[in-house]
C-alpha atoms as a PDB file:
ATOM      1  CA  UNK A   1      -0.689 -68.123 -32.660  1.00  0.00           C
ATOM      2  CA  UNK A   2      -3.831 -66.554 -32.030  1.00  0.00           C
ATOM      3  CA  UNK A   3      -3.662 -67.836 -27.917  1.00  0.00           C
ATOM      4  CA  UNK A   4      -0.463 -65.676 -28.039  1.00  0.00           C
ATOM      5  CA  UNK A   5      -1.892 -62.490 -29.573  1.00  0.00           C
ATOM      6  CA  UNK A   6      -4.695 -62.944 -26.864  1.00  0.00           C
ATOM      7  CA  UNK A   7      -2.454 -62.815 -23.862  1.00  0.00           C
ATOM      8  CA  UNK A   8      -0.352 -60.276 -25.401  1.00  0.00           C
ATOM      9  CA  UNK A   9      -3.711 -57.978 -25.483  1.00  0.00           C
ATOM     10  CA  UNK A  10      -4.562 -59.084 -21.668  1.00  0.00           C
ATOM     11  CA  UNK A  11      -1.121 -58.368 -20.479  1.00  0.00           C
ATOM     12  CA  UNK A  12      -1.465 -54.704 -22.274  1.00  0.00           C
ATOM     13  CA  UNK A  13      -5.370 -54.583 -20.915  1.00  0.00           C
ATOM     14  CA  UNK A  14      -4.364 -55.056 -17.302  1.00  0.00           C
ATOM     15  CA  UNK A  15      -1.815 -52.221 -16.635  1.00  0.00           C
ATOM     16  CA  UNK A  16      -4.186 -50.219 -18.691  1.00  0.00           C
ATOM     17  CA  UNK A  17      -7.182 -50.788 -16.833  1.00  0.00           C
ATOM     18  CA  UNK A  18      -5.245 -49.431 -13.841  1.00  0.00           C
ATOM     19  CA  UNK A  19      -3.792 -46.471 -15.039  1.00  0.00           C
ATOM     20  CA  UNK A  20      -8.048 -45.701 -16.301  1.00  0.00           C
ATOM     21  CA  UNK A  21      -8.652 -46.245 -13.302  1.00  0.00           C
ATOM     22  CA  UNK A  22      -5.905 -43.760 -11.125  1.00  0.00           C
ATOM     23  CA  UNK A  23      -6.973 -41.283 -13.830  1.00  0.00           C
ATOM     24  CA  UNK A  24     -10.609 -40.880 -13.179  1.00  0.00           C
ATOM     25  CA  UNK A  25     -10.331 -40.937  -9.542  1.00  0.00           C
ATOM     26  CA  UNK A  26     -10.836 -36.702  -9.026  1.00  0.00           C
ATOM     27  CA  UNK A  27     -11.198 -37.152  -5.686  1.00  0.00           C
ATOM     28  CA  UNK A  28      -8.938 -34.457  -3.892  1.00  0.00           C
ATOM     29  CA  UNK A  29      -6.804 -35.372  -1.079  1.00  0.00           C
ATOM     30  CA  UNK A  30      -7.937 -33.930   1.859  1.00  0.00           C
ATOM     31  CA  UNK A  31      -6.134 -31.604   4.525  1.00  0.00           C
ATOM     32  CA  UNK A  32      -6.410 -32.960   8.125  1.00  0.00           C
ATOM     33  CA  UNK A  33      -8.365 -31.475  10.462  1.00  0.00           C
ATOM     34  CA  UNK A  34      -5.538 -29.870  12.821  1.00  0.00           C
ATOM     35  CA  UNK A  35      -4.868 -27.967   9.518  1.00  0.00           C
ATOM     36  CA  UNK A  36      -7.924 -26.509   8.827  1.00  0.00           C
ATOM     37  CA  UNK A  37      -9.017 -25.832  12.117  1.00  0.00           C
ATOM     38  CA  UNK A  38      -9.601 -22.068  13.405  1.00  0.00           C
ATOM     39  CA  UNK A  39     -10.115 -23.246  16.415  1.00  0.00           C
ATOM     40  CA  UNK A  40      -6.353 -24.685  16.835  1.00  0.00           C
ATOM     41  CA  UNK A  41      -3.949 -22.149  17.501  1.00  0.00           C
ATOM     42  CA  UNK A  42      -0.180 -23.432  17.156  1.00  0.00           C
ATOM     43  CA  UNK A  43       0.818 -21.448  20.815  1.00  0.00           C
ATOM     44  CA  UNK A  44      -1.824 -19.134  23.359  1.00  0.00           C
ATOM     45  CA  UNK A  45      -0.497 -17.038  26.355  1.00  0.00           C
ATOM     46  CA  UNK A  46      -2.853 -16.448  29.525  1.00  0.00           C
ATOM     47  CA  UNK A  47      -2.748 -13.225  31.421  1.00  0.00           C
ATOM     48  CA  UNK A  48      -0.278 -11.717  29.347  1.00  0.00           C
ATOM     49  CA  UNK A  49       1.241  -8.251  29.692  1.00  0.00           C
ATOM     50  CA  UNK A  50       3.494  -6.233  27.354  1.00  0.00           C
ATOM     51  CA  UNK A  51       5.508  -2.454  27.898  1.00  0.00           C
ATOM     52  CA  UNK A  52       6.738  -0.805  24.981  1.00  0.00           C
ATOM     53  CA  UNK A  53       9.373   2.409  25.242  1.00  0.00           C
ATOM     54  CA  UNK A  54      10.687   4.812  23.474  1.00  0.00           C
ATOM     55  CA  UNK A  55      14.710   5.673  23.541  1.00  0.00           C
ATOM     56  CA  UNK A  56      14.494   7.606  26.695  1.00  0.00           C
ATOM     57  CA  UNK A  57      13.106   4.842  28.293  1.00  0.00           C
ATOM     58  CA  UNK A  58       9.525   5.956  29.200  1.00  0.00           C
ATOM     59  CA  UNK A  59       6.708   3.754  28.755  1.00  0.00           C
ATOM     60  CA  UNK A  60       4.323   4.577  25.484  1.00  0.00           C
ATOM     61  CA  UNK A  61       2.115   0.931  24.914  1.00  0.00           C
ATOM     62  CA  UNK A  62       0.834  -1.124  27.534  1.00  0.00           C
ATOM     63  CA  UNK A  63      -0.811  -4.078  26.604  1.00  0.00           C
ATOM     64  CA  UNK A  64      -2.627  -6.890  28.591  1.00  0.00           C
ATOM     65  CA  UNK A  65      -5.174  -9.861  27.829  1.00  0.00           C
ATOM     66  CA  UNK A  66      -6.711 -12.738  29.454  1.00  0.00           C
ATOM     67  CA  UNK A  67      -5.514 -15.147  26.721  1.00  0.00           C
ATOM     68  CA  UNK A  68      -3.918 -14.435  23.553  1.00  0.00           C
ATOM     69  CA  UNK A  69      -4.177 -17.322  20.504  1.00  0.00           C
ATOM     70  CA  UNK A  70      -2.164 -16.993  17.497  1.00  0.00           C
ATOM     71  CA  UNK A  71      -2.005 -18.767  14.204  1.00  0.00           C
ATOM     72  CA  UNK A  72       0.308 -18.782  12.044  1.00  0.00           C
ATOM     73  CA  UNK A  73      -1.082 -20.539   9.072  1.00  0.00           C
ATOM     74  CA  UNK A  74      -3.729 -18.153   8.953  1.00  0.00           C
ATOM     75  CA  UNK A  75      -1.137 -15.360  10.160  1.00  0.00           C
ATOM     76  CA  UNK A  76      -4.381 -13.800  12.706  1.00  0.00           C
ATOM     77  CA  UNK A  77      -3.938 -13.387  16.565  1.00  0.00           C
ATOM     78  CA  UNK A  78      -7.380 -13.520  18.441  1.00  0.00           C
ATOM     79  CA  UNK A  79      -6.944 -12.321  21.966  1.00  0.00           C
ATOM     80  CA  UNK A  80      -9.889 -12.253  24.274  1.00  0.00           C
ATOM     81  CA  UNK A  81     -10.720  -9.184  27.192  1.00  0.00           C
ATOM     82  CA  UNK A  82      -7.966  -6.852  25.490  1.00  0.00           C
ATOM     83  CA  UNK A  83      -6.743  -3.487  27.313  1.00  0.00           C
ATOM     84  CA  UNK A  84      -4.464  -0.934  25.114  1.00  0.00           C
ATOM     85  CA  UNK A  85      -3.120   1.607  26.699  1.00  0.00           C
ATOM     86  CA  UNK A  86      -1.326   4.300  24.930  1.00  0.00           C
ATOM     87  CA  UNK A  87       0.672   6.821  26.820  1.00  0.00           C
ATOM     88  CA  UNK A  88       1.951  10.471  25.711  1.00  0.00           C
ATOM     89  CA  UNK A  89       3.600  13.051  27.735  1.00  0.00           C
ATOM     90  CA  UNK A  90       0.047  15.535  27.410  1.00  0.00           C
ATOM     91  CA  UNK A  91      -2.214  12.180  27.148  1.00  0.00           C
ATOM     92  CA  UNK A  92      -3.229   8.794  27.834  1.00  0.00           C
ATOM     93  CA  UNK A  93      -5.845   6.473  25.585  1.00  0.00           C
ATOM     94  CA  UNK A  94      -7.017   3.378  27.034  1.00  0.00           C
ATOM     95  CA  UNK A  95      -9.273   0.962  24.347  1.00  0.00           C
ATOM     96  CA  UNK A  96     -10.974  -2.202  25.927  1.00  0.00           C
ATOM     97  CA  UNK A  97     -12.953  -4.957  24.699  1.00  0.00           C
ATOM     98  CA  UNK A  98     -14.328  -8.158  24.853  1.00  0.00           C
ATOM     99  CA  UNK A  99     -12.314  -9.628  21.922  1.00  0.00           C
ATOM    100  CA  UNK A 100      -9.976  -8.651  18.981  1.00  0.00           C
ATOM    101  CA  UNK A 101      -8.575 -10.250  16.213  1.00  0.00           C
ATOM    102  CA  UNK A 102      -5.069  -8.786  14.503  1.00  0.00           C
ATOM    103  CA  UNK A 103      -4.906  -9.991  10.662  1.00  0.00           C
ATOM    104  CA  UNK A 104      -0.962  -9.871  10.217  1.00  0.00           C
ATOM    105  CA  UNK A 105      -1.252  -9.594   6.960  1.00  0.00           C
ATOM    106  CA  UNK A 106      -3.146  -6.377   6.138  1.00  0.00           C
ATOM    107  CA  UNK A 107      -1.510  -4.805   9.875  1.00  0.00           C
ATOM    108  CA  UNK A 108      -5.619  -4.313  11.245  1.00  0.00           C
ATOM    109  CA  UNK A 109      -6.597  -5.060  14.351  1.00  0.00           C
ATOM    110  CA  UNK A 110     -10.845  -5.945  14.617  1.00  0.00           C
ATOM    111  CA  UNK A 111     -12.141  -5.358  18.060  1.00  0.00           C
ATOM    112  CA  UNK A 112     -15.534  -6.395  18.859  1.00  0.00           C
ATOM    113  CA  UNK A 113     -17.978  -6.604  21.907  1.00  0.00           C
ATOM    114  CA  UNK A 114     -18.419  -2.985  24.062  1.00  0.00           C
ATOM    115  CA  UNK A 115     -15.316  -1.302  22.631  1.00  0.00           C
ATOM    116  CA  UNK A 116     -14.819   1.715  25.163  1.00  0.00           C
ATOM    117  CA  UNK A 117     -11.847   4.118  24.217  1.00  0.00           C
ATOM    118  CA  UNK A 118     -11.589   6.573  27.291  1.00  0.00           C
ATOM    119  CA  UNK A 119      -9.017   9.325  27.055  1.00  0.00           C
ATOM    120  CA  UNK A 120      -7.301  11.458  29.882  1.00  0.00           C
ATOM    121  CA  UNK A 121      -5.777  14.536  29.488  1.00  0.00           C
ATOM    122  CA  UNK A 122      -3.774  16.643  31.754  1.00  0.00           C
ATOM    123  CA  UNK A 123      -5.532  19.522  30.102  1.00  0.00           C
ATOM    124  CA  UNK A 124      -8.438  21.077  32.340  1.00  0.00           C
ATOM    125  CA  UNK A 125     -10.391  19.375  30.005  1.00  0.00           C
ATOM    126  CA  UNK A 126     -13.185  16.372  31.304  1.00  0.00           C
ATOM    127  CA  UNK A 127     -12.552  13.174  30.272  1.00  0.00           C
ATOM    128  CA  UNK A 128     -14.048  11.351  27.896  1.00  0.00           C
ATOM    129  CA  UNK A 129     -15.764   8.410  26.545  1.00  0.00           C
ATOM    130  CA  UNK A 130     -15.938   6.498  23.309  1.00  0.00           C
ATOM    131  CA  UNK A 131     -18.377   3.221  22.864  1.00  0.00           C
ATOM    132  CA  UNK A 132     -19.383   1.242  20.484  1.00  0.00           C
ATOM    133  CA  UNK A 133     -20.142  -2.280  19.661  1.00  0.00           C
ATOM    134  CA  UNK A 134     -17.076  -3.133  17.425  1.00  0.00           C
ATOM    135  CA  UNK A 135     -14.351  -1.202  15.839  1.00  0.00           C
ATOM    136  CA  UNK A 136     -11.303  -1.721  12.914  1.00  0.00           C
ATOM    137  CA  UNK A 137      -8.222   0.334  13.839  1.00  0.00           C
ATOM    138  CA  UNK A 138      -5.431   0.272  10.336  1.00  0.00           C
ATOM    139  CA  UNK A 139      -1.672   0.075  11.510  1.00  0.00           C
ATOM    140  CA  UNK A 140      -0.804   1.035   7.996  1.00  0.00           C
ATOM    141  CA  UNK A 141      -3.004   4.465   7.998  1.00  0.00           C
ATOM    142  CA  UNK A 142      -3.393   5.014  11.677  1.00  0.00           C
ATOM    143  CA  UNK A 143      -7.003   4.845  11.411  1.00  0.00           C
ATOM    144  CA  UNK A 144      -9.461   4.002  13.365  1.00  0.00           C
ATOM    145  CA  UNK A 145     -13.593   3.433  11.841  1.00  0.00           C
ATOM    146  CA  UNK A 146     -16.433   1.673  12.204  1.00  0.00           C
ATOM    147  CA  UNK A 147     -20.503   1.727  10.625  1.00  0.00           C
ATOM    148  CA  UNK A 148     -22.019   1.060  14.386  1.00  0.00           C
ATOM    149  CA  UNK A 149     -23.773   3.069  16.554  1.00  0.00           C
ATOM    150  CA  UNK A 150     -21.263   4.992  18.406  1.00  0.00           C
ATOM    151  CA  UNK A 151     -21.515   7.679  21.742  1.00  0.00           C
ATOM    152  CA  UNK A 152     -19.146   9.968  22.977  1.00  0.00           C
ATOM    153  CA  UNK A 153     -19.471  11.218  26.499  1.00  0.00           C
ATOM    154  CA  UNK A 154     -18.001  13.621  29.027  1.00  0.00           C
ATOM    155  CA  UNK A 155     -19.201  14.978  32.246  1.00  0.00           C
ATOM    156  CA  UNK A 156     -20.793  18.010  30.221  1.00  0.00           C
ATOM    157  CA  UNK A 157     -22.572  16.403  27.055  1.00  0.00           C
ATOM    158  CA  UNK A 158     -23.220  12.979  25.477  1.00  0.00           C
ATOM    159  CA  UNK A 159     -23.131  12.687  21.645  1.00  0.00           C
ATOM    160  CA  UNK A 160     -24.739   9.934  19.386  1.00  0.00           C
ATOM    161  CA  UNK A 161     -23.883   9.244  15.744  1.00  0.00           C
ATOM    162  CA  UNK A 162     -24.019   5.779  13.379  1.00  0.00           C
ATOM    163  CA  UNK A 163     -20.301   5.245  12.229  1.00  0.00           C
ATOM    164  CA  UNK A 164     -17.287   7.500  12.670  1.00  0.00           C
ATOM    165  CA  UNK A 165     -13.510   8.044  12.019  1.00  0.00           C
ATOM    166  CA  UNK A 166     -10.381   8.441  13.439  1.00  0.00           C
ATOM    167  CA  UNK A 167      -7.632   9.769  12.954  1.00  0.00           C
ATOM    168  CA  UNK A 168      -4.731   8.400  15.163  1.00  0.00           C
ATOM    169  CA  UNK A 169      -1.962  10.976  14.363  1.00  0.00           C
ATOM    170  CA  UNK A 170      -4.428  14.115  14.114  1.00  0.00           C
ATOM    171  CA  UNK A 171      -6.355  12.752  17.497  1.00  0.00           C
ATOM    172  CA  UNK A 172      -9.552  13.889  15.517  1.00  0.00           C
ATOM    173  CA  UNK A 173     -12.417  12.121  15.139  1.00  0.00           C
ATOM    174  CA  UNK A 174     -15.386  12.848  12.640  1.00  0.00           C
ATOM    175  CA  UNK A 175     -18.851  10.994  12.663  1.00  0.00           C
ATOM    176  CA  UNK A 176     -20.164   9.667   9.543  1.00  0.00           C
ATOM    177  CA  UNK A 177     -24.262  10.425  10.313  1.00  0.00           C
ATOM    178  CA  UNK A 178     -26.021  13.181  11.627  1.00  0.00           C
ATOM    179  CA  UNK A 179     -25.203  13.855  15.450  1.00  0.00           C
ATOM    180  CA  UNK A 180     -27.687  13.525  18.395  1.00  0.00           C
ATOM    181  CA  UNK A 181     -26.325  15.735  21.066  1.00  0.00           C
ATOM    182  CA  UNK A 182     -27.356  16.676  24.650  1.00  0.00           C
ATOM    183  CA  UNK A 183     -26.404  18.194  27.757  1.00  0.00           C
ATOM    184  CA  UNK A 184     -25.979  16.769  30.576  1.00  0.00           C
END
C-alpha cells in the first residue's frame, strides 16, 4: 500500500514540476526585428511630387522629395531633401531642407539640416530669407518655432537672433533673443 501512495505522489510531482517550471520562466517574448525596426518603412516613394488646389482650381501646396518613407506602426513619415511650396494670390513661401520627419499623431512636421524659408512677394518689397539649422512647424496651431540660431536676410539688412516664432496665419514672425542687425 505504501508503493501505491508513492506513485500516486510521483504522478502528482511530475505535472507539478512542469507547471513550476512554465511559471518562473519571466522571460518576455520578444518582437521580431522587422517590427521594431525604424529603419523599415512598410512603403517609400522616390522623386515624388504632389499639387494641392483650392475649389477654383488654382494651385496653393506644392510638394516634392527625393524619397519619402513612411511607417505606419510608428505613424511618422521621414522624407529626405524636402521642398514646400506654398502659393497665395499676393505671395509665395518656399521651405527646403535636408530632411523632415511628420509625427501623424501630434500633426508636426520636424525639419532639420539648413532649413531655408524664402518668401516672394509681388509687393515692391525685396525678398527674403529665413535659415536655420532645424525647425518644428504645428499643423494644429499653424506655428512654426525653433531654439537655433536663426538669420533673416534681404537685399537691404541681415538679422541674427537664437530661436524665433511663427505665426502661419498672421505671416509674423517674432525672435525669442536679442537681435543682431546690420545693413547691408
Amino acid at each position: 500500500m505504501t508503493f501505491l501512495k508513492g506513485r500516486q505522489i510521483l504522478w502528482l510531482l511530475v505535472p507539478g514540476t512542469f507547471v513550476v517550471a512554465f511559471l518562473w520562466d519571466s522571460s518576455v517574448e520578444n518582437r521580431p526585428d522587422f517590427v521594431t525596426s525604424n529603419n523599415n518603412p512598410d512603403y517609400y516613394l522616390v522623386n515624388t511630387s504632389t499639387l494641392e488646389f483650392n475649389e477654383q482650381g488654382e494651385t496653393t501646396r506644392k510638394f516634392t522629395s527625393s524619397k519619402t518613407s513612411h511607417f505606419k506602426d510608428i505613424m511618422q513619415t521621414r522624407l529626405e531633401q524636402p521642398n514646400f511650396v506654398v502659393m497665395s494670390p499676393d505671395r509665395r513661401w518656399q521651405i527646403t531642407a535636408e530632411k523632415a520627419v511628420n509625427n501623424e499623431l501630434s500633426e508636426q512636421l520636424e525639419l532639420e539640416g539648413n532649413v531655408i524659408i524664402e518668401l516672394n512677394s509681388q509687393s515692391q518689397r525685396p525678398p527674403m530669407t529665413l535659415t536655420m539649422p532645424q525647425l518644428m512647424i504645428d499643423f494644429t496651431t499653424q506655428t512654426a518655432f525653433t531654439d537655433a540660431a536663426v538669420e533673416l536676410n534681404n537685399t537691404i539688412f541681415r538679422q541674427r537672433a537664437k530661436g524665433m516664432t511663427a505665426d502661419l496665419k498672421e505671416n509674423t514672425i517674432k525672435f525669442k533673443s536679442q537681435v543682431v542687425s546690420e545693413e547691408l
